[in-house]
C-alpha atoms as a PDB file:
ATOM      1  CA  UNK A   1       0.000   0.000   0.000  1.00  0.00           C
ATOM      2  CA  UNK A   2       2.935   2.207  -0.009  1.00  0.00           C
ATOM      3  CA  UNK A   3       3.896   1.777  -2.866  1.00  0.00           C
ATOM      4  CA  UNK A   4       0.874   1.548  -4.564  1.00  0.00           C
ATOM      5  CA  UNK A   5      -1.781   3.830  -3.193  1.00  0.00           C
ATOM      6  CA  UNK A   6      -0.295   5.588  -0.538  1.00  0.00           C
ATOM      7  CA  UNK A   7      -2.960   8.177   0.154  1.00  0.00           C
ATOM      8  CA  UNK A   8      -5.279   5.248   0.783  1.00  0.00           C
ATOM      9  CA  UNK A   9      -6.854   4.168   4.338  1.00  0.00           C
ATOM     10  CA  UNK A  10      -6.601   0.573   5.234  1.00  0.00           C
ATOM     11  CA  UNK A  11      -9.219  -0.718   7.294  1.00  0.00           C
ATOM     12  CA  UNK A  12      -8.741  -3.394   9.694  1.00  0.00           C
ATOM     13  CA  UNK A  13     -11.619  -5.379  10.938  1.00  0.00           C
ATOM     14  CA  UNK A  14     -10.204  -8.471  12.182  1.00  0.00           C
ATOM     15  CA  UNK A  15      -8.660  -9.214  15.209  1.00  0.00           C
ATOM     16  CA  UNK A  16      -6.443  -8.384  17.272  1.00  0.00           C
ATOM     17  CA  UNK A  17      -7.691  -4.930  15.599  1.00  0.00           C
ATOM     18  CA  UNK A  18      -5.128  -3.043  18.350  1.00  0.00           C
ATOM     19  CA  UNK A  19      -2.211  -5.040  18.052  1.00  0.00           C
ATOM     20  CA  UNK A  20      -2.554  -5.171  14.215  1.00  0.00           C
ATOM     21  CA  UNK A  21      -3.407  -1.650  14.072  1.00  0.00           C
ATOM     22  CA  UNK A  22      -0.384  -0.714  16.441  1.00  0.00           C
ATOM     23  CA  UNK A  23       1.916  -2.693  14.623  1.00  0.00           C
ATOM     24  CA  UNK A  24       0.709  -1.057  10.603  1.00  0.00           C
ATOM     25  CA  UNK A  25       1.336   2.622  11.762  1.00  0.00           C
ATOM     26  CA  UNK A  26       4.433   2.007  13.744  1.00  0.00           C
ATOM     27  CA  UNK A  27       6.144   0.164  10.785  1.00  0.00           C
ATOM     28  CA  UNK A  28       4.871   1.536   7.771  1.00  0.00           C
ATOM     29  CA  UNK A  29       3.968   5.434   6.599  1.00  0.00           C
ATOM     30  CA  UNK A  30      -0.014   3.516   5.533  1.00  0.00           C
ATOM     31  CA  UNK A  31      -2.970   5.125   7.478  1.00  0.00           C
ATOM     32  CA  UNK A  32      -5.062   2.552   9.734  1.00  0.00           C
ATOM     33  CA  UNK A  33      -8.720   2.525  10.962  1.00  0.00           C
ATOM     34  CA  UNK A  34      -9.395   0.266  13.418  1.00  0.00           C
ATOM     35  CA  UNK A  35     -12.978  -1.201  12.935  1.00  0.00           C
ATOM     36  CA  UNK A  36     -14.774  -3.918  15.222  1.00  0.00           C
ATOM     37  CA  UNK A  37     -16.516  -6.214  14.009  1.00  0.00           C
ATOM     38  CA  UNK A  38     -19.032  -7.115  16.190  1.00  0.00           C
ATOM     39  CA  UNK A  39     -21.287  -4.642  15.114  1.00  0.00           C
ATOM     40  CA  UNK A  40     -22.165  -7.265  12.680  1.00  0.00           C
ATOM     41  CA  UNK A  41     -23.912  -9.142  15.743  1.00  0.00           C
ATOM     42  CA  UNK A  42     -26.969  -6.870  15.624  1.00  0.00           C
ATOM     43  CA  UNK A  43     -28.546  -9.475  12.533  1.00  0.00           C
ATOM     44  CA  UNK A  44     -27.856 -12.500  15.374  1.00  0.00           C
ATOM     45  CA  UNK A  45     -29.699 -10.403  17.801  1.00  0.00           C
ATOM     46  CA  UNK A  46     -32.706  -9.992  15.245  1.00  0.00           C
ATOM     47  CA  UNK A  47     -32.303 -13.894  14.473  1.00  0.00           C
ATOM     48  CA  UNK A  48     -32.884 -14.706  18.857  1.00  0.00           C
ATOM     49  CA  UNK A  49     -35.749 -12.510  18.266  1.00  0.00           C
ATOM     50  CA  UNK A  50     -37.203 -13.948  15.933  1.00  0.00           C
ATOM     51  CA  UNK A  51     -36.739 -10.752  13.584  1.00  0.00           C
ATOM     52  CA  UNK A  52     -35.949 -11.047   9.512  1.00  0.00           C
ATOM     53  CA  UNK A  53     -32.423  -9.342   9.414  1.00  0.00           C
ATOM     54  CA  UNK A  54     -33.251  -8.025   6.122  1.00  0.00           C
ATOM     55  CA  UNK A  55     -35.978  -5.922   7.628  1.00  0.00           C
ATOM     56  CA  UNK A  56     -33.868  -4.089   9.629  1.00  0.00           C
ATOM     57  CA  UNK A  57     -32.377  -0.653   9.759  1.00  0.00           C
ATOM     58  CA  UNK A  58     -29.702   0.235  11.550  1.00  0.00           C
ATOM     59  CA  UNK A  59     -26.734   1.934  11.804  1.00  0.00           C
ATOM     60  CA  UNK A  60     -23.299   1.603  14.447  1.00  0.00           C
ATOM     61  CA  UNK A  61     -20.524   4.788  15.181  1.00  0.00           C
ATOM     62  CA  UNK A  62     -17.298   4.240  16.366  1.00  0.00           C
ATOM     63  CA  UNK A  63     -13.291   2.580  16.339  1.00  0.00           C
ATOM     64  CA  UNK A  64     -11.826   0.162  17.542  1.00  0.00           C
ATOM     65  CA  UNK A  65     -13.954  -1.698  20.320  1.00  0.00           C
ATOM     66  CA  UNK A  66     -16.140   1.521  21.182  1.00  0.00           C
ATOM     67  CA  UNK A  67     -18.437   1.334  19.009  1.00  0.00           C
ATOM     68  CA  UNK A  68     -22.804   2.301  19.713  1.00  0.00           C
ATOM     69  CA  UNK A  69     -26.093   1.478  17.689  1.00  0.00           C
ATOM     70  CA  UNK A  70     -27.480   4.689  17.267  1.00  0.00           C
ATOM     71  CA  UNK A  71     -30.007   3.820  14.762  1.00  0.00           C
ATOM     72  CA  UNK A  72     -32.422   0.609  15.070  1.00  0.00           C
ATOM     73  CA  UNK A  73     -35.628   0.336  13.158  1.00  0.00           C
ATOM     74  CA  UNK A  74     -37.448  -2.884  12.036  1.00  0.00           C
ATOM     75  CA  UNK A  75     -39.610  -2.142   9.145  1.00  0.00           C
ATOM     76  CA  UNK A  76     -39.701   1.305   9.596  1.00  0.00           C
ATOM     77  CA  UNK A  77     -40.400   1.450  13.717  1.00  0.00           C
ATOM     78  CA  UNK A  78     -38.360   1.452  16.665  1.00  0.00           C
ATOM     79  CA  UNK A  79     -37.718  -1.816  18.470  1.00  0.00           C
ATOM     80  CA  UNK A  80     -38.257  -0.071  21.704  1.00  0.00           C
ATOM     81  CA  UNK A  81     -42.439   0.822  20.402  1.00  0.00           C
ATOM     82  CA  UNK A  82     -42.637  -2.788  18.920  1.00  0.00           C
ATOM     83  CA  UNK A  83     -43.637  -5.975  20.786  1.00  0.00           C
ATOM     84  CA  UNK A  84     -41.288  -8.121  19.836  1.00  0.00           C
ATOM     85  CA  UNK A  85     -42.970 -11.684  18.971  1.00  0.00           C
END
């Protein structure tokens, strides 16, 4: 990436995200971003509830391992106004 594109961001999003992260701007000039992954867990947690994944909105902020849902909607309304089944 260097070499290559070296105005470019590489994101990370496996683990160790801080290690790897660490490790990328301490030996090489490339820029990092740190992403979790486990944002990702928000279409198990509409799977337990017995949700279609593909019917939900939503939306996570964040780096690293801070990271918040700030935006949930199943077709359209708020899981906290919907009785879940």
């Amino acid at each position: 990436m260097e070499r290559l594109c070296p105005d470019a961001w590489l994101i990370q999003s496996g683990n160790p995200i801080f290690e790897g992260c660490t490790a990328m701007t301490r030996q090489t000039s490339t820029r990092v971003l740190g992403l979790c992954h486990g944002h990702y867990d928000v279409h198990d947690v509409a799977r337990v509830l017995g949700l279609d994944p593909a019917k939900l909105s939503w939306r996570a902020v964040g780096f690293n391992h801070v990271i918040f849902l700030t935006h949930c909607y199943y077709e359209g309304t708020g899981l906290q106004r919907r009785r879940i089944p």
